[in-house]
C-alpha atoms as a PDB file:
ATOM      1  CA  UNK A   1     -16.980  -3.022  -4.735  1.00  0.00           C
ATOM      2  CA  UNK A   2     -15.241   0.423  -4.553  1.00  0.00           C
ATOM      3  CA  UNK A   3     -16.776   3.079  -7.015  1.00  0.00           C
ATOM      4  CA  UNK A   4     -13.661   4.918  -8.557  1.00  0.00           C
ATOM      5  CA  UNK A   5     -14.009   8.393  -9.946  1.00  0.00           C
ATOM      6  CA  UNK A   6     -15.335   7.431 -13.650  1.00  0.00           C
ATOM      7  CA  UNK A   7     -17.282   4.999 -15.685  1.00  0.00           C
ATOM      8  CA  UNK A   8     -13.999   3.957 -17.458  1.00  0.00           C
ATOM      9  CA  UNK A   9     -12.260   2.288 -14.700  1.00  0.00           C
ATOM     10  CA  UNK A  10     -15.285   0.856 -13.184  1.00  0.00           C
ATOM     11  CA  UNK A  11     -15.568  -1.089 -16.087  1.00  0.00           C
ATOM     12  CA  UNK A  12     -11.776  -1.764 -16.250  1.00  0.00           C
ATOM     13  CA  UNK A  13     -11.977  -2.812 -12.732  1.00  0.00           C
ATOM     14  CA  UNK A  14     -15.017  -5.742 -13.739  1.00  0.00           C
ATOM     15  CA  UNK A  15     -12.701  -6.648 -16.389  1.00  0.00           C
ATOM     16  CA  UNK A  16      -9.797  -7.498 -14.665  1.00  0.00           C
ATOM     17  CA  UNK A  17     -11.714  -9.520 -12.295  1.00  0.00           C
ATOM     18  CA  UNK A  18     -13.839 -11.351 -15.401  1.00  0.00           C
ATOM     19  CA  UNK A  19     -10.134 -12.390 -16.903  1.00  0.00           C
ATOM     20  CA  UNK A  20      -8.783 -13.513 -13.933  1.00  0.00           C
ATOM     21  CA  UNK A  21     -11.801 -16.035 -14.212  1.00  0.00           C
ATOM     22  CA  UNK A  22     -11.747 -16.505 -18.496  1.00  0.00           C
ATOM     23  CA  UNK A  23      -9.365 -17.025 -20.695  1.00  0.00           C
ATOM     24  CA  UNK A  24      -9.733 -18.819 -24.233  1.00  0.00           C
ATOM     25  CA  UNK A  25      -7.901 -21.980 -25.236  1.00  0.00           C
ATOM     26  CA  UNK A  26      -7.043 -23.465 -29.052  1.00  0.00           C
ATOM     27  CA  UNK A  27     -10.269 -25.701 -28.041  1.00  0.00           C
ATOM     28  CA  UNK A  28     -12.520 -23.047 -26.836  1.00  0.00           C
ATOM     29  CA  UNK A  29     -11.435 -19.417 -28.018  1.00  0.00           C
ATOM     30  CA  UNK A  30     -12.720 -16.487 -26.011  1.00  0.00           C
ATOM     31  CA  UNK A  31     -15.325 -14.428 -27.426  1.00  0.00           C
ATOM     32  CA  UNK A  32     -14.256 -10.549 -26.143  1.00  0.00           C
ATOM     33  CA  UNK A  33     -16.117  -7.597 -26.446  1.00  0.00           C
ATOM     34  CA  UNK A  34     -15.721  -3.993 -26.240  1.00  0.00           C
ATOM     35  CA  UNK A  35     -17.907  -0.534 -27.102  1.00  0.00           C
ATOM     36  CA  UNK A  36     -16.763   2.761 -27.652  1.00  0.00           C
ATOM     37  CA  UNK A  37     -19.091   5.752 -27.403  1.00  0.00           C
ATOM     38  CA  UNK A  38     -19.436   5.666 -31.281  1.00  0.00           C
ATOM     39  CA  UNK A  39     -18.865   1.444 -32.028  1.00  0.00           C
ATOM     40  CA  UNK A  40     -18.580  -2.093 -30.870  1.00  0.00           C
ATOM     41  CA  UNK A  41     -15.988  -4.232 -31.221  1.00  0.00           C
ATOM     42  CA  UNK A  42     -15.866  -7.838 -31.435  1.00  0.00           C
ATOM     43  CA  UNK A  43     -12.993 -10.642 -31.603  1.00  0.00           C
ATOM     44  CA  UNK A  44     -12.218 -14.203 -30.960  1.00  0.00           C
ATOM     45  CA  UNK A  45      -9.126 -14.590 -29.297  1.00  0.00           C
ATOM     46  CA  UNK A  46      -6.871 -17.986 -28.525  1.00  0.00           C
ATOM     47  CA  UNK A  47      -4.937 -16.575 -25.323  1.00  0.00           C
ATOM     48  CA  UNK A  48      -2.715 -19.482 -25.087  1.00  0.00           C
ATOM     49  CA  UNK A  49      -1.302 -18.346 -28.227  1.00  0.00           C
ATOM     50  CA  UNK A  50      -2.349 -15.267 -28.545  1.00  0.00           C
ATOM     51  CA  UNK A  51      -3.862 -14.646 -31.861  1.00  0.00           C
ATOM     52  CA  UNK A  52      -6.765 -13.160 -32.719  1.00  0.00           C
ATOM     53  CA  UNK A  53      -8.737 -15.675 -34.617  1.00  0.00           C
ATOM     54  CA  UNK A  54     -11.781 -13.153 -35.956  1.00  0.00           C
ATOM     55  CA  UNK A  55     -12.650 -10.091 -35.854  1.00  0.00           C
ATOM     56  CA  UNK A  56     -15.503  -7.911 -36.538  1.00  0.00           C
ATOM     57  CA  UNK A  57     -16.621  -4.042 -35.731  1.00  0.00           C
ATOM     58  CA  UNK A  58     -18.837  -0.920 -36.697  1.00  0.00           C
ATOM     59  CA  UNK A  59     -16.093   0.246 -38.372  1.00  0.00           C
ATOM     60  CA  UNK A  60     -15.140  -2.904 -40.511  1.00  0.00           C
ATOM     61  CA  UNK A  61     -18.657  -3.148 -41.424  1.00  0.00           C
ATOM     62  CA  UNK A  62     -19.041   1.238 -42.521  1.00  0.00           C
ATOM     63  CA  UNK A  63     -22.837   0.568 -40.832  1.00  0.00           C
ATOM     64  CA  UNK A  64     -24.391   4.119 -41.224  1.00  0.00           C
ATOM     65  CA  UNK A  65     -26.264   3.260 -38.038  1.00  0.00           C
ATOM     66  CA  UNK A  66     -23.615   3.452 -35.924  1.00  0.00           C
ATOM     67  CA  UNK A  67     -23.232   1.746 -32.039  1.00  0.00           C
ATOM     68  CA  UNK A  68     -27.039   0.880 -31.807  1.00  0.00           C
ATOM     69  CA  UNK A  69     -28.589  -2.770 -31.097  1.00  0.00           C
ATOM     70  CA  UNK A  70     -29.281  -3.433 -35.015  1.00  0.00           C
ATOM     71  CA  UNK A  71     -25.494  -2.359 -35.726  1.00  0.00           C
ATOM     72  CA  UNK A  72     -24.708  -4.861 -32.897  1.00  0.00           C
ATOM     73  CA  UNK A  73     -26.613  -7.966 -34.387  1.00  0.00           C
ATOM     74  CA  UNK A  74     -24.634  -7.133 -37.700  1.00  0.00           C
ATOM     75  CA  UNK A  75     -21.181  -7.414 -35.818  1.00  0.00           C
ATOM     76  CA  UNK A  76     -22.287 -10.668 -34.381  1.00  0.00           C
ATOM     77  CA  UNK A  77     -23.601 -11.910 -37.496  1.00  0.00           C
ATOM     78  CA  UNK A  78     -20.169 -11.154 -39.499  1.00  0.00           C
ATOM     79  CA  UNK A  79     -18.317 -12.497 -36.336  1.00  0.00           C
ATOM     80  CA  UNK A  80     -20.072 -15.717 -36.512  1.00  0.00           C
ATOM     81  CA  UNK A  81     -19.445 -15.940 -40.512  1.00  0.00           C
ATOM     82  CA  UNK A  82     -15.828 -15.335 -39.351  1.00  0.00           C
ATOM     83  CA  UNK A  83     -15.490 -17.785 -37.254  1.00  0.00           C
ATOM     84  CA  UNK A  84     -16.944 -20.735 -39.405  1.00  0.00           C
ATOM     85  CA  UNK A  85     -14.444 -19.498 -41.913  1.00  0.00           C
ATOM     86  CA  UNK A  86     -11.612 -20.128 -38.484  1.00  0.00           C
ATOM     87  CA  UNK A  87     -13.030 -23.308 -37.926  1.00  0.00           C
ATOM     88  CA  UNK A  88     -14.301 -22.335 -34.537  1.00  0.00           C
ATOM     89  CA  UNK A  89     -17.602 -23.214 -32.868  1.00  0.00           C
ATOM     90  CA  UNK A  90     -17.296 -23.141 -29.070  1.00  0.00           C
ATOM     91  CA  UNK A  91     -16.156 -19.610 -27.182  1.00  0.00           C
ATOM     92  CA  UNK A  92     -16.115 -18.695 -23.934  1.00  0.00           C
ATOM     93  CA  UNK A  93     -18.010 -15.148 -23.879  1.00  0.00           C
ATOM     94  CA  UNK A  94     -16.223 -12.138 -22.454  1.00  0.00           C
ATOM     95  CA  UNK A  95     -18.508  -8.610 -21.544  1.00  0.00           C
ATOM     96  CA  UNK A  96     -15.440  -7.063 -21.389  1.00  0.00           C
ATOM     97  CA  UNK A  97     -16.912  -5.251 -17.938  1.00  0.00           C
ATOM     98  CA  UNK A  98     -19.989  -4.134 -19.650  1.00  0.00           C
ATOM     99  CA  UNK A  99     -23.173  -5.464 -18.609  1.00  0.00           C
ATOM    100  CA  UNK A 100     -25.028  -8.030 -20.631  1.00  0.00           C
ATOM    101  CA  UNK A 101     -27.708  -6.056 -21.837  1.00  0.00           C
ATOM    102  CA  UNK A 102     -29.157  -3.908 -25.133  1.00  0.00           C
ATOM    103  CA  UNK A 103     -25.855  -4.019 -27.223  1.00  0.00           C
ATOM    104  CA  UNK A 104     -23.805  -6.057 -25.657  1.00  0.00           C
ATOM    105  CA  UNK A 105     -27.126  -8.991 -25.277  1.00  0.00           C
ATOM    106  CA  UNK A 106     -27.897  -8.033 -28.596  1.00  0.00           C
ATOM    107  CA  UNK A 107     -24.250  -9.346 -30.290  1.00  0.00           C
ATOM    108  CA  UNK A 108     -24.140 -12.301 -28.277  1.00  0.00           C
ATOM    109  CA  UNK A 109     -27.532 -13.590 -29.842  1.00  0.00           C
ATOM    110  CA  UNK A 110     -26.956 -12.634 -33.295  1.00  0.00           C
ATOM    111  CA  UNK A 111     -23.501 -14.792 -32.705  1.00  0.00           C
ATOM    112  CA  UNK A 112     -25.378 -17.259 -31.331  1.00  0.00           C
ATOM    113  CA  UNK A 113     -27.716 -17.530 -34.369  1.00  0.00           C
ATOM    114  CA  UNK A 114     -25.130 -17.403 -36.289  1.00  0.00           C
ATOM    115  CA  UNK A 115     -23.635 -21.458 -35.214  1.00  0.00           C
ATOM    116  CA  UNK A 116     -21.724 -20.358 -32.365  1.00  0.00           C
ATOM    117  CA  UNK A 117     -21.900 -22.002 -28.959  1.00  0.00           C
ATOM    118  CA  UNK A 118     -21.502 -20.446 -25.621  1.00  0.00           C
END
């Protein structure tokens, strides 16, 4: 893989290549995620129709801990409380280009506590 000159599009680039692989479906939605330098985002997104089905974030929640692991267990707990409330149990999970690890990890098992499959 060719390094370009920042962070950003290195992690644009490994997202473009993860959606050319994932997309989510009315049957199984896909979970995406993204972090800024101060939150995390979190949605679950039907791209045959595209709608956003939940949502949850940092800023939704008004954490005081802001963009840490604990903030990101709180984001996939809502997000999970969201989704019952959409009906939706299966996603297909989406990095977003980051790598699955600390906050990123940490969202994707607090969703999975939470009754979602993926």
């Amino acid at each position: 893989m060719i390094k370009t000159k920042n962070k950003k599009d290195n992690i644009r680039k490994k997202h473009r290549g993860i959606r050319k692989k994932i997309s989510g479906t009315s049957e199984c939605p896909r979970l995406a995620v993204h972090k800024s330098g101060k939150h995390i985002y979190a949605q679950i997104i039907d791209d045959t129709k595209g709608l956003t089905l939940a949502a949850a974030s940092t800023v939704s929640l008004k954490s005081e801990k802001i963009a840490d692991t604990e903030a990101a267990k709180k984001v996939g707990e809502e997000l999970a409380k969201a989704a019952k409330k959409a009906k939706v149990k299966d996603v297909v999970f989406d990095r977003g280009g980051f790598v699955y690890h600390g906050k990123i990890a940490a969202l994707a098992d607090a969703a999975r506590e939470g009754g979602l499959n993926f």
